[in-house]
Structures are given as structure tokens and as C-alpha cells.
N, C-alpha and C. Protein backbone atom coordinates (compact mmCIF):
# COMPACT_ATOMS: atom_id res chain seq x y z
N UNK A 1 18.69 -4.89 -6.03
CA UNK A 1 19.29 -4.83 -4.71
C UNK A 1 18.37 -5.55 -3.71
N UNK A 2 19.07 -6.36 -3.25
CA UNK A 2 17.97 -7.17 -1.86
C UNK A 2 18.12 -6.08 -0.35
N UNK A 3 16.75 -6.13 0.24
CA UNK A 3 16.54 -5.32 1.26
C UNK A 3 16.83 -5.95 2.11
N UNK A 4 17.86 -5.48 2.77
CA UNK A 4 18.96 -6.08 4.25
C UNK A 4 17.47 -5.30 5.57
N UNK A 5 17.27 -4.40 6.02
CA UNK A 5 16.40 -3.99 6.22
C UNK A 5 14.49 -4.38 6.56
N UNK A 6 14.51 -5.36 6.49
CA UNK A 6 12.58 -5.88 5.52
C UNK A 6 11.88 -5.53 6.43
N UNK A 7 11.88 -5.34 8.16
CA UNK A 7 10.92 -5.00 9.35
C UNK A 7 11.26 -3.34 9.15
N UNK A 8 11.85 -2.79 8.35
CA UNK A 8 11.63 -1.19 9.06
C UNK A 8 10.37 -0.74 8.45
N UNK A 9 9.82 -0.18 9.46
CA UNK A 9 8.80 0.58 8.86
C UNK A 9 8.84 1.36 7.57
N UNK A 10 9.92 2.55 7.18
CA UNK A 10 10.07 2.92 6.09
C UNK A 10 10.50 2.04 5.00
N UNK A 11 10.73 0.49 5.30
CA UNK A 11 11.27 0.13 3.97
C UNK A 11 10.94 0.33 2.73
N UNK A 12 11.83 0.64 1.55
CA UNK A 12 11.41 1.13 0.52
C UNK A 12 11.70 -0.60 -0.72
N UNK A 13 10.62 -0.32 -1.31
CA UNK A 13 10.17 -1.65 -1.75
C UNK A 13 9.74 -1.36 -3.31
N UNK A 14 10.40 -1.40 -4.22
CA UNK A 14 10.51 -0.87 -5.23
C UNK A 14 10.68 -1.55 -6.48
N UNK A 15 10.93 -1.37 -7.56
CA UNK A 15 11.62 -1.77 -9.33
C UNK A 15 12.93 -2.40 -8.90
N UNK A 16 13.77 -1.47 -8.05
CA UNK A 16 15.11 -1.75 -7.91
C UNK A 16 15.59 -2.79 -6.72
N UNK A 17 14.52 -2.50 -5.64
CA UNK A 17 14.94 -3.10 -4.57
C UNK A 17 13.73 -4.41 -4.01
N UNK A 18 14.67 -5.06 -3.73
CA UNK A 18 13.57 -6.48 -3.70
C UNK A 18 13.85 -7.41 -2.60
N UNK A 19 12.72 -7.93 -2.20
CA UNK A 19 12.72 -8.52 -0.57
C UNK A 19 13.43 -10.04 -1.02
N UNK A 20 13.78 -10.63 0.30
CA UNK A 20 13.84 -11.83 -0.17
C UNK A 20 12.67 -13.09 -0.50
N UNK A 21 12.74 -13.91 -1.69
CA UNK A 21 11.89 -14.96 -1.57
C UNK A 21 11.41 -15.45 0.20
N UNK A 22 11.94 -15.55 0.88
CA UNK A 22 10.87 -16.04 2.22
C UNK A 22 11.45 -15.51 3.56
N UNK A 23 10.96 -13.95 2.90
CA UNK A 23 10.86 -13.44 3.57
C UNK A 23 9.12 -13.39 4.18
N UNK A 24 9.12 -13.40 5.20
CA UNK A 24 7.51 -13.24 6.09
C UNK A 24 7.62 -11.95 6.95
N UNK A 25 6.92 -10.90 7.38
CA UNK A 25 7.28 -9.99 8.31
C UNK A 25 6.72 -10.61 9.41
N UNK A 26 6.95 -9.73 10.38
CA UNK A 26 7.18 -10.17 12.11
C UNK A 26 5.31 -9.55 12.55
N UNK A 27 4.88 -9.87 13.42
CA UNK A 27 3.65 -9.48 13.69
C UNK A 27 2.56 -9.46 13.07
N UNK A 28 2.34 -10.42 11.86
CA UNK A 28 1.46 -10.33 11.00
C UNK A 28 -0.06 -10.93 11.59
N UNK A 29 -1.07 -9.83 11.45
CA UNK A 29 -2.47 -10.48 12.21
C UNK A 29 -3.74 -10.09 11.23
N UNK A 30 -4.78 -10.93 11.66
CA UNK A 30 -5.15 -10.63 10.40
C UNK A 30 -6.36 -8.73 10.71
N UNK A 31 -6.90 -8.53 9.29
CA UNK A 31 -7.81 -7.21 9.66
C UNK A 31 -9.14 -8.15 10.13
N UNK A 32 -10.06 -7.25 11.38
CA UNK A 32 -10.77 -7.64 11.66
C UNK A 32 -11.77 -7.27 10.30
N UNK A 33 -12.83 -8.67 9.97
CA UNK A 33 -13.77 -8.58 9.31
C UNK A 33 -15.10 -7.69 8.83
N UNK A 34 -14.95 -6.78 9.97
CA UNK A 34 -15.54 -5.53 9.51
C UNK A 34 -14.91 -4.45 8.79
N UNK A 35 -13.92 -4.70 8.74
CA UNK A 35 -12.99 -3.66 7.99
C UNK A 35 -12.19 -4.36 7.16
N UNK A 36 -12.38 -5.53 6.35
CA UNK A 36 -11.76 -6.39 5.21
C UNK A 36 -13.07 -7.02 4.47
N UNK A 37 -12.88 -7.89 3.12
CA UNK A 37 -13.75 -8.02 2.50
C UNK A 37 -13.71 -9.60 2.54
N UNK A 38 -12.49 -9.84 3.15
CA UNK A 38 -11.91 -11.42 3.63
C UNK A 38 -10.82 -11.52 4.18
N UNK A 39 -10.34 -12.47 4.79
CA UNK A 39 -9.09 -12.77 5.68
C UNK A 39 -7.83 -12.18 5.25
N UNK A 40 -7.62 -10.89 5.45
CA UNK A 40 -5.90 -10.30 5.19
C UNK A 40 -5.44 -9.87 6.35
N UNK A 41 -4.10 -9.63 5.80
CA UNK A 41 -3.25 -9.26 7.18
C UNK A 41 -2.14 -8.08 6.73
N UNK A 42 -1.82 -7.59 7.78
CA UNK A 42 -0.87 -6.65 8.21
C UNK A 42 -0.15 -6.81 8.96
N UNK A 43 0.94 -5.92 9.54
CA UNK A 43 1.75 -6.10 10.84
C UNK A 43 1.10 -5.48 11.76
N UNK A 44 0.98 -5.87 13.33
CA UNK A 44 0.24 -5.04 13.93
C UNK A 44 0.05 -3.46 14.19
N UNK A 45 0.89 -2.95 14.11
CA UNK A 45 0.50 -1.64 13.83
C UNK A 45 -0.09 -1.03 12.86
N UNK A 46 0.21 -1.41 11.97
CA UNK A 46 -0.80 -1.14 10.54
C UNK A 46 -2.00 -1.51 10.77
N UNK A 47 -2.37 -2.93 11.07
CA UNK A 47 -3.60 -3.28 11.35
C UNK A 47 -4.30 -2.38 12.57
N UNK A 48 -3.65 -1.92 13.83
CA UNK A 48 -4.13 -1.32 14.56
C UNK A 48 -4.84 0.25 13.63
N UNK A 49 -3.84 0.85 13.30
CA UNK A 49 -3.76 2.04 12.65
C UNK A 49 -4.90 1.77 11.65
N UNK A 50 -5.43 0.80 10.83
CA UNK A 50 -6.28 0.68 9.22
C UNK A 50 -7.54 0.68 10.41
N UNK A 51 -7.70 -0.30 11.29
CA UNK A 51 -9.11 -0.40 11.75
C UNK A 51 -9.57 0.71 12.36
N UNK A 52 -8.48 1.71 12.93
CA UNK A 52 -9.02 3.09 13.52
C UNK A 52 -9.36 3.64 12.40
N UNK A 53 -9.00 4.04 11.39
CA UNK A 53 -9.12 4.90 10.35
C UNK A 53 -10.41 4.07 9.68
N UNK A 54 -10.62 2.96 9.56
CA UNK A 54 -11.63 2.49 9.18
C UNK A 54 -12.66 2.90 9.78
N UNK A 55 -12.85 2.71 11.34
CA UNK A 55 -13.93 2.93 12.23
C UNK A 55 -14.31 4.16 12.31
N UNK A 56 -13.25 5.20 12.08
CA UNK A 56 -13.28 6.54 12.25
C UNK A 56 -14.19 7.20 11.49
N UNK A 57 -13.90 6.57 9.65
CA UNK A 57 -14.46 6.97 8.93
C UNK A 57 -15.87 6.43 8.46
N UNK A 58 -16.04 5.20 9.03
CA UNK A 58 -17.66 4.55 9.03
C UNK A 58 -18.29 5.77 10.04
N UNK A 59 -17.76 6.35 11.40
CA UNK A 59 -18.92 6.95 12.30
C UNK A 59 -18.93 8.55 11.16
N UNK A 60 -18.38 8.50 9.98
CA UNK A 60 -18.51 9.75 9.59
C UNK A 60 -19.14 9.37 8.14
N UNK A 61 -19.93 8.48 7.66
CA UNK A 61 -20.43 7.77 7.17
C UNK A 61 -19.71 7.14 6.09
N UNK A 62 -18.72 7.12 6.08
CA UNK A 62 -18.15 6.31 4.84
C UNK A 62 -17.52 4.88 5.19
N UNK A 63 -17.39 3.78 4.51
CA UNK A 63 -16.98 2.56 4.22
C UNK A 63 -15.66 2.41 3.53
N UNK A 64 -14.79 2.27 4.40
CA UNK A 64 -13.38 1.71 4.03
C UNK A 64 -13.19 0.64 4.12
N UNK A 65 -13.04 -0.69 3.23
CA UNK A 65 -13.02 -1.99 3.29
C UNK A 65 -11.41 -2.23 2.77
N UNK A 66 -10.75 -3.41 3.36
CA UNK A 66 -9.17 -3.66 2.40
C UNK A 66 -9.67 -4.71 1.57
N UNK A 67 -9.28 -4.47 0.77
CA UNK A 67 -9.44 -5.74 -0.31
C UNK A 67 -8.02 -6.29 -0.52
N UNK A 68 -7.10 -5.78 -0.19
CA UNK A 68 -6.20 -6.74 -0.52
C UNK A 68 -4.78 -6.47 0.39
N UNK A 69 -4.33 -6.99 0.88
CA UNK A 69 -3.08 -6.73 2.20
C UNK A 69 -1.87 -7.59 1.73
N UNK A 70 -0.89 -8.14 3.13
CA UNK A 70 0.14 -8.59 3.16
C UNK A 70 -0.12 -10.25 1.81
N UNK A 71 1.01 -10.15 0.88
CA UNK A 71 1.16 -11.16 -0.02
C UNK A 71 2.30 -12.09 -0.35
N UNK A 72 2.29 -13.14 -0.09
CA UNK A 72 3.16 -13.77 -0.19
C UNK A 72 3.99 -14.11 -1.42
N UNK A 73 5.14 -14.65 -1.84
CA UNK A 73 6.33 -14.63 -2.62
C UNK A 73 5.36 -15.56 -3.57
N UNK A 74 4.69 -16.36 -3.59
CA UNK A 74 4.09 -17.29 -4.25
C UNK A 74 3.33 -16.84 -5.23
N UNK A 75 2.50 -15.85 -4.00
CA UNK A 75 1.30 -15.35 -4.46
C UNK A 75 1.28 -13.97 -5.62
N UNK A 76 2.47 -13.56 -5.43
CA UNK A 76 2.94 -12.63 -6.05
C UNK A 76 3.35 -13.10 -7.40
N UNK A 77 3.89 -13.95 -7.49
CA UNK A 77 4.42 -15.03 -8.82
C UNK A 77 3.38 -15.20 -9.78
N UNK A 78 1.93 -15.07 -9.33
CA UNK A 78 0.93 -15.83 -9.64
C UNK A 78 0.25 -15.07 -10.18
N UNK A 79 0.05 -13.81 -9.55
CA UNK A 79 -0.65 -12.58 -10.36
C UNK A 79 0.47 -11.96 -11.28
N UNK A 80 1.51 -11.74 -10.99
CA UNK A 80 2.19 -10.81 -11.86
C UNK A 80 2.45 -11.88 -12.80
N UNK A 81 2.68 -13.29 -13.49
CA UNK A 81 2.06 -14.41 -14.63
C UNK A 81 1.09 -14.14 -15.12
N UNK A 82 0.19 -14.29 -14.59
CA UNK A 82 -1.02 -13.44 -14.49
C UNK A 82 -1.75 -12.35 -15.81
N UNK A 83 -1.21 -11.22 -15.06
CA UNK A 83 -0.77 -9.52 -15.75
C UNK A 83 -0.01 -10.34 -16.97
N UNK A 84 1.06 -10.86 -17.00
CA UNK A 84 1.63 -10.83 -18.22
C UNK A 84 1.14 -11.63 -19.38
N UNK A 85 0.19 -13.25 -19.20
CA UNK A 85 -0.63 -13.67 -19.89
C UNK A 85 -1.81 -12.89 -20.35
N UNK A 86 -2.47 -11.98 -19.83
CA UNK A 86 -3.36 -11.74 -19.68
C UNK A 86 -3.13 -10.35 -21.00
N UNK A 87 -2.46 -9.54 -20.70
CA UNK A 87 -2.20 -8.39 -21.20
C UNK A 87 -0.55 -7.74 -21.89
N UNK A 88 0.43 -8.47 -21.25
CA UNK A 88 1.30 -8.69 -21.86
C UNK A 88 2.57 -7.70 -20.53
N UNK A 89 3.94 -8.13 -21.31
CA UNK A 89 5.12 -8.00 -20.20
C UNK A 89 5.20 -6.39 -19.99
N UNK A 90 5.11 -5.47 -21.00
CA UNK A 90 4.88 -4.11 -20.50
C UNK A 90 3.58 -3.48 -19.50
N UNK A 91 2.71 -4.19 -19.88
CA UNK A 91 1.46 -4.12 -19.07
C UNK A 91 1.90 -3.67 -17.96
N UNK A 92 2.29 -5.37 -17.14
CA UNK A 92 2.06 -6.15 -16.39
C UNK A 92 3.03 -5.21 -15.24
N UNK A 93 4.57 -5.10 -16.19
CA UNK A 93 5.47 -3.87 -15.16
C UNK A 93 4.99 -2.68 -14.71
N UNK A 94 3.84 -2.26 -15.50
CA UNK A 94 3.51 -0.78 -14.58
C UNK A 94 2.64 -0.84 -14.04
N UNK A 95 1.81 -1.99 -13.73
CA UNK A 95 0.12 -2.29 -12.48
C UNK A 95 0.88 -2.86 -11.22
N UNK A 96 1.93 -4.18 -11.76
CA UNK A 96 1.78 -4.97 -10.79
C UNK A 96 3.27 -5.31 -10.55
N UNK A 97 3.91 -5.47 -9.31
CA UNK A 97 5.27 -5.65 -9.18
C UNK A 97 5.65 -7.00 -9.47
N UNK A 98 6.76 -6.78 -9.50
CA UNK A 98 7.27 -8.96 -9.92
C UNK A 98 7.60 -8.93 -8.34
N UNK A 99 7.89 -10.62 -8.63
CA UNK A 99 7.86 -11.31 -7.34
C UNK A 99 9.05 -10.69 -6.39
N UNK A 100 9.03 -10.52 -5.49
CA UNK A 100 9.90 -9.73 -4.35
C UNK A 100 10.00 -8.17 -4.32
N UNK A 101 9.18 -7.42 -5.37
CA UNK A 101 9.56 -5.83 -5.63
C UNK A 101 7.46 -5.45 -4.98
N UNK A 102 7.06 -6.30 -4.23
CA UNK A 102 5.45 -5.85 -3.70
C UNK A 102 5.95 -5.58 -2.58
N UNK A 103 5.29 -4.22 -1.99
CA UNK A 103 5.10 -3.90 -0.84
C UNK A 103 4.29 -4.71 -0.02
N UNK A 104 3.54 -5.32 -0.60
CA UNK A 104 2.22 -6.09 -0.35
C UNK A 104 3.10 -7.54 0.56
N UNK A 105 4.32 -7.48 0.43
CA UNK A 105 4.93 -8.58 1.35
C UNK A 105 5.37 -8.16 2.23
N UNK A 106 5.36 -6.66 2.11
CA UNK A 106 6.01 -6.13 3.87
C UNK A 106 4.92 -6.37 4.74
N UNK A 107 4.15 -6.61 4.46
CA UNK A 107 2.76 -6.39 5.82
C UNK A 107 2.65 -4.81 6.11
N UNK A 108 2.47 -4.18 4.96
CA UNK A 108 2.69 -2.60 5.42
C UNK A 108 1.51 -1.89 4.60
N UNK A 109 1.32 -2.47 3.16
CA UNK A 109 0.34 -1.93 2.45
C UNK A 109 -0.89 -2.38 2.47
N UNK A 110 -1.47 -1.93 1.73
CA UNK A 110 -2.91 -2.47 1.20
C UNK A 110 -3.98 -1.64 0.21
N UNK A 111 -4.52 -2.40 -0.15
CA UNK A 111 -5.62 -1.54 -1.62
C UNK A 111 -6.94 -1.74 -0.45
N UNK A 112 -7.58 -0.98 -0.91
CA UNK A 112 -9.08 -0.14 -0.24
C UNK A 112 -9.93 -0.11 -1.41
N UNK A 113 -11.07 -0.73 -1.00
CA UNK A 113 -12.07 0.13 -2.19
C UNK A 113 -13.38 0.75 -0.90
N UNK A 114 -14.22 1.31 -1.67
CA UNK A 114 -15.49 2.30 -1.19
C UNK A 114 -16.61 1.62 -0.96
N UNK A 115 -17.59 2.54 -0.85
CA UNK A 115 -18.94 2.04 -0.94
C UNK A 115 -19.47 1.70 -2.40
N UNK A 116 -18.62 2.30 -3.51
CA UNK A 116 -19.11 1.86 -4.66
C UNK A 116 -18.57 0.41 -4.90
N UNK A 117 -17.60 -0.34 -3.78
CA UNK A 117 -17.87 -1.57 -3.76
C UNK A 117 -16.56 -2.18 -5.14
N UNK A 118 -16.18 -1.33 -5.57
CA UNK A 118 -14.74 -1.48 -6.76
C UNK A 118 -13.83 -0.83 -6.58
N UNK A 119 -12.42 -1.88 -5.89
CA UNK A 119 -11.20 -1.13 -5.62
C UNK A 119 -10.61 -0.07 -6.70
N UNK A 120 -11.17 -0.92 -8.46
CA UNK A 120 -10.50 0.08 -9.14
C UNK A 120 -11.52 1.13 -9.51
N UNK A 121 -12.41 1.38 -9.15
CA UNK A 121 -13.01 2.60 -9.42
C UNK A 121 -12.85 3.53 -8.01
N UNK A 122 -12.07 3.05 -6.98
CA UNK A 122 -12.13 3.80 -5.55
C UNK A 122 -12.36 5.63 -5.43
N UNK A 123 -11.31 5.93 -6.72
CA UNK A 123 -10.86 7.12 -6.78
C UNK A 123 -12.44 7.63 -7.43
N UNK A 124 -13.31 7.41 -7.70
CA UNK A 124 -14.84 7.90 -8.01
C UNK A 124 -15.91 7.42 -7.13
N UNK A 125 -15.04 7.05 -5.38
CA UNK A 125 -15.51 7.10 -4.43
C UNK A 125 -15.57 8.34 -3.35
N UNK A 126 -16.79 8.09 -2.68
CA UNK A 126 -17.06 9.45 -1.70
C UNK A 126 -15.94 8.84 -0.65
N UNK A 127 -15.45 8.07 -0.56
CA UNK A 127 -14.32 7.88 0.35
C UNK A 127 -13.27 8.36 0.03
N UNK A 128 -12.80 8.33 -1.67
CA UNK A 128 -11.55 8.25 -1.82
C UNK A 128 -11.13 9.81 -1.36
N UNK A 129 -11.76 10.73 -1.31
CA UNK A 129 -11.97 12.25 -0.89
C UNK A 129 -11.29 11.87 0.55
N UNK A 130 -12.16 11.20 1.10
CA UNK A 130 -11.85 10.93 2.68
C UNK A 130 -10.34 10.75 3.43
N UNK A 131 -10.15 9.58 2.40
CA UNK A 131 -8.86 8.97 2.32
C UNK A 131 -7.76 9.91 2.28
N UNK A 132 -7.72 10.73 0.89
CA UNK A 132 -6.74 11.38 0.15
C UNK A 132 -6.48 12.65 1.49
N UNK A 133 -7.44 12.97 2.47
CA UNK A 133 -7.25 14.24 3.63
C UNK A 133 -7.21 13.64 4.69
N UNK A 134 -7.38 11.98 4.84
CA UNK A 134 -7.39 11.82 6.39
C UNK A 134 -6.15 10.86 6.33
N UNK A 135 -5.80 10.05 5.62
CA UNK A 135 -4.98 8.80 6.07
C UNK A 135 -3.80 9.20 6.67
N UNK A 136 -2.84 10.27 6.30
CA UNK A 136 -1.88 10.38 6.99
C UNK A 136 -2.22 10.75 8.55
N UNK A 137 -3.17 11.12 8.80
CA UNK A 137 -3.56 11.11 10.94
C UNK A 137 -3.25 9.46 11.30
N UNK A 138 -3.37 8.99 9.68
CA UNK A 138 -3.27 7.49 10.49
C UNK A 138 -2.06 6.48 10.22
N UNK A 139 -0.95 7.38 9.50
CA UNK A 139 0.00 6.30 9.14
C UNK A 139 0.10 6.35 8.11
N UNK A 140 -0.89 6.69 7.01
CA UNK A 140 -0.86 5.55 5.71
C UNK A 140 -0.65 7.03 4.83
N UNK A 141 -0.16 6.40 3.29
CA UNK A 141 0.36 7.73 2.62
C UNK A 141 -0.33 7.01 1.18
N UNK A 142 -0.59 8.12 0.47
CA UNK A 142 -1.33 7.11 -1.06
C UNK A 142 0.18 6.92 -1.80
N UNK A 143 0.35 5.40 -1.80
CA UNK A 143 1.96 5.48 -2.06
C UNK A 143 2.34 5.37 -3.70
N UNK A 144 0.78 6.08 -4.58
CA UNK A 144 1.60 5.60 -6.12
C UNK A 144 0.52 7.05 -6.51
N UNK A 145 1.01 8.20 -6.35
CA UNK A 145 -0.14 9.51 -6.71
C UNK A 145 0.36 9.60 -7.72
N UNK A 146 -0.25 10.43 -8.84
CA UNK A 146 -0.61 10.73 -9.93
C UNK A 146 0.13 11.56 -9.93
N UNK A 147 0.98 11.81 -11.42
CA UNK A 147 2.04 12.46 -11.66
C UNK A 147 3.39 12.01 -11.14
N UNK A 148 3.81 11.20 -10.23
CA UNK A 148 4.62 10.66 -10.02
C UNK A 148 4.95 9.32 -10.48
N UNK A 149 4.91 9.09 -11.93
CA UNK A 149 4.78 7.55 -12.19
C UNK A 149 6.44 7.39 -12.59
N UNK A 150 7.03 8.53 -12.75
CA UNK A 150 8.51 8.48 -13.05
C UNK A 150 9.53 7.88 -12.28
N UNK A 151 9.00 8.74 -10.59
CA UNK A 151 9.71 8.23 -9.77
C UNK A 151 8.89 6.79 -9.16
N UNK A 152 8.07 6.91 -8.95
CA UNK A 152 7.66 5.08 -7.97
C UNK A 152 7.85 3.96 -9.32
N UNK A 153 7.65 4.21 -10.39
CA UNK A 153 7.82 2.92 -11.45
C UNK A 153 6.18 2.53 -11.91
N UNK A 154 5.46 3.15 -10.70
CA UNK A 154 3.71 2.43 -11.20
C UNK A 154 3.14 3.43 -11.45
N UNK A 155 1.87 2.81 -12.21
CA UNK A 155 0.94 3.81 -12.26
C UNK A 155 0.19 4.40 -11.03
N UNK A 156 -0.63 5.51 -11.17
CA UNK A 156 -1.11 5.91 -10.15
C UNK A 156 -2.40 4.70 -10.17
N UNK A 157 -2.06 5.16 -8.64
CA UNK A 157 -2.86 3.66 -8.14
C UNK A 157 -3.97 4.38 -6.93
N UNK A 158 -4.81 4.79 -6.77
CA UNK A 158 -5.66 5.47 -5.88
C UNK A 158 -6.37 4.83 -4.89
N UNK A 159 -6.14 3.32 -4.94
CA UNK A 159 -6.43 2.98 -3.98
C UNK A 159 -5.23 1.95 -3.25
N UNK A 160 -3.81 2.67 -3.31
CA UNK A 160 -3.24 1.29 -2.51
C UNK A 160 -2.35 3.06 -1.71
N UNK A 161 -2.59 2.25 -0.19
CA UNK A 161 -2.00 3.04 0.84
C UNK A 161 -0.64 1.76 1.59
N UNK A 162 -0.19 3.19 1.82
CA UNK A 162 0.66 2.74 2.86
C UNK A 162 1.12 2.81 4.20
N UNK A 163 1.42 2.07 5.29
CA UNK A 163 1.72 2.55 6.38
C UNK A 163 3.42 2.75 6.30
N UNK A 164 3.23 4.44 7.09
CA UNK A 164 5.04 4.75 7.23
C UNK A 164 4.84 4.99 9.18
N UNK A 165 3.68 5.60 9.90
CA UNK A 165 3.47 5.74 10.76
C UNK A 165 2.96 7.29 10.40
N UNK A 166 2.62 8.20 11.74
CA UNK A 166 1.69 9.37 11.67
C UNK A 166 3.03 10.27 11.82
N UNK A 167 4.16 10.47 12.15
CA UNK A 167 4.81 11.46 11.65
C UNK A 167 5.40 11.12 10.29
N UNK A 168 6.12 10.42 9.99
CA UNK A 168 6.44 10.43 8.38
C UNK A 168 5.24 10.74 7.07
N UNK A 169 4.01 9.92 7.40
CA UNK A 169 3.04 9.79 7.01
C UNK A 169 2.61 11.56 6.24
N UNK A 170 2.19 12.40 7.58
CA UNK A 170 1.85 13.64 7.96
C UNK A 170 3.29 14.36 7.01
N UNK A 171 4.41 14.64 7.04
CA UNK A 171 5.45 15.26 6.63
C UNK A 171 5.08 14.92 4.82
N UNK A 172 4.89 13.81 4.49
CA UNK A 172 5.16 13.68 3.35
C UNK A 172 3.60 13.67 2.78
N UNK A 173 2.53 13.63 3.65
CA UNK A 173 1.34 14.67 2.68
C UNK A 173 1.50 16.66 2.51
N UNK A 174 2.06 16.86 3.69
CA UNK A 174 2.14 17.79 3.63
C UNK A 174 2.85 18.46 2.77
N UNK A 175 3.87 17.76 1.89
CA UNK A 175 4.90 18.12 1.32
C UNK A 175 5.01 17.62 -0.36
N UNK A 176 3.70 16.82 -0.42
CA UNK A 176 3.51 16.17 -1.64
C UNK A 176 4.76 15.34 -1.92
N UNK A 177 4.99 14.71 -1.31
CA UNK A 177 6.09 13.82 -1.41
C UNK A 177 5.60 12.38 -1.92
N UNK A 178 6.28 11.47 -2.85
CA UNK A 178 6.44 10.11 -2.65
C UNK A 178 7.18 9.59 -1.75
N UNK A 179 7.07 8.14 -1.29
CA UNK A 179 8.07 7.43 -0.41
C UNK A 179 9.52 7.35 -0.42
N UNK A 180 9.80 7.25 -2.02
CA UNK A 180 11.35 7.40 -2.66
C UNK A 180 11.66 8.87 -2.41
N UNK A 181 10.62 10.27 -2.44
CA UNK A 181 11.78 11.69 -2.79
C UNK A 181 11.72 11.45 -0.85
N UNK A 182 10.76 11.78 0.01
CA UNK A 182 10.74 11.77 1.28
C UNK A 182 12.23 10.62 1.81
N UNK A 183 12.35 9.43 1.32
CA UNK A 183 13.47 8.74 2.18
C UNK A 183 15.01 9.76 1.65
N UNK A 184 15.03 10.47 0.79
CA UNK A 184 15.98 10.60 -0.01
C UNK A 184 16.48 12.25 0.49
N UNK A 185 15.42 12.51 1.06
CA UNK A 185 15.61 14.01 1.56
C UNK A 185 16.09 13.29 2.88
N UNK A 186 15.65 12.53 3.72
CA UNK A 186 15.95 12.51 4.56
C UNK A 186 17.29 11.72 4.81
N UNK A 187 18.43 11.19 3.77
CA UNK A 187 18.81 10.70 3.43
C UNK A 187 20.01 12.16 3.49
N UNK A 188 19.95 13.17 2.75
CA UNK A 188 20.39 14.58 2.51
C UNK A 188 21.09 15.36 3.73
N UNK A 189 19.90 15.54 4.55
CA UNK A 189 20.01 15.96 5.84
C UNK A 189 20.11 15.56 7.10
């Protein structure tokens, strides 16, 4: 299904549902360099929202860096080839999305790593603690938790957040929700 939708904040970006090839989101700027590991971007609110939560959590001594943000249709082509040379076509479907099914093109997500300096070891970071109790004050939700690999399609992924904003965000930590059961309740009622 193509997402008629691609600027809402909640868009749901999935296995099933897929952006268009050129599609670009609206407001894309990049993270300031103290809080990235190189030139990425977000939409501005996200970016507003990551550098507070970044800054917030450096004055409380921890290091939140993005390693990896908004991705383009190309770029997406390239890694998920990639994943599948590398390791093969089942692999490749449960790490990494195919081209148009990345959140990573809304300008909404992004992967984080710690002070131990490895996005994929994040979750055996003194941050990732940080993360997992503070991000929703800031928007962002851990959008692939553990035990839920049924419903999102990926594996748990501990270091890729998402921005929904600080009330959706907040509702659906509180509630242990993924992005798919949270749109779907609200969808209900």
C-alpha cells in the first residue's frame, strides 16, 4: 500500500505500507554536530526534540550521538542489496527495510549509539537505560522493542527511535505499545 499521508507525524511506515520513490519530507535540517557523528537530518521538530534530549542527557552525563537519520530512496536500495549480498534475502527482511518500507525516509527516525561508541551494542550502553525512561518526554518511542517482532516485521532494534511527538510518544510508553497496536487503538475509538 503506498502512503497517501508521508508528512503526518504518525505515519506508519512498515512491510506493508510504503512511501513513494521521491518522496523527500518537508523541513528537513540537518542534526547539529554535537549531537550526530556526521551530517544527518530530520524534520525540524524531530531535530529540535533529538538535540534537547541529547543536551539534556549529556548535562546528566551521558552521550547520545545519531548515527544514522533521514535516508533517501537510493540510499535505501543500496544497503538493503547490501543485507542481501552480504547475508542473504531472509536476513536482510528482518534488519533492514526494502526500498520505500524505511522510516528512515520520513525524516522522523533515527539509530543512536552510546558512549560505548557502537550503535549495535547501544542496548549494553549506560545510555540505553537513559533512553528506554526518558525519550518519550521527548517525542521519540523505541519503535522495534523486543517481543514485538510479530507485529513491527523487525527485529528488536534498541537503538532506532522514533519521533511521534510527547503526547503520543508518552501514551504509548506508558502502555507498552508499538506504533502499529497504538495507531490501531486509536483507530477503534
Amino acid at each position: 500500500m503506498i502512503i497517501e499521508n508521508p508528512n503526518d507525524i504518525l505515519v506508519l511506515v512498515n512491510k506493508k505500507r510504503r512511501l513513494k520513490e521521491d518522496f523527500i519530507p518537508n523541513q528537513l535540517e540537518a542534526i547539529s554536530l554535537a549531537y550526530s557523528n556526521q551530517e544527518k537530518y530530520l524534520i525540524h521538530e524531530a531535530r529540535i526534540a533529538f538535540e534537547k534530549l541529547s543536551e539534556d542527557a549529556k548535562k546528566e552525563g551521558y552521550s547520545i550521538i545519531a548515527v544514522s537519520a533521514y535516508r533517501n530512496y537510493s540510499y535505501q536500495e543500496e544497503l538493503y542489496a547490501s543485507y542481501v549480498k552480504e547475508k542473504g534475502e531472509d536476513y536482510a527482511s528482518k534488519c533492514s527495510a526494502m526500498p520505500g518500507h524505511s522510516e528512515h525516509q520520513t525524516g522522523l527516525s533515527l539509530d543512536v549509539m552510546g558512549s560505548n561508541k557502537d550503535y549495535n551494542e547501544f542496548e549494553q550502553s549506560k545510555e540505553f537505560t537513559w533512553m528506554k525512561n526518558h525519550a518519550h518526554e521527548y517525542g521519540f518511542i523505541l519503535r522495534y522493542p523486543k517481543g514485538k517482532e510479530k507485529i513491527t516485521g523487525f527485529k528488536y532494534e534498541p537503538w532506532h527511535y522514533r519521533y511521534v511527538g510527547i503526547e503520543h510518544a508518552t501514551y504509548i510508553f506508558q502502555n507498552h505499545l508499538t506504533l502499529e497496536e497504538y495507531l490501531q487503538k486509536k483507530e477503534i475509538h
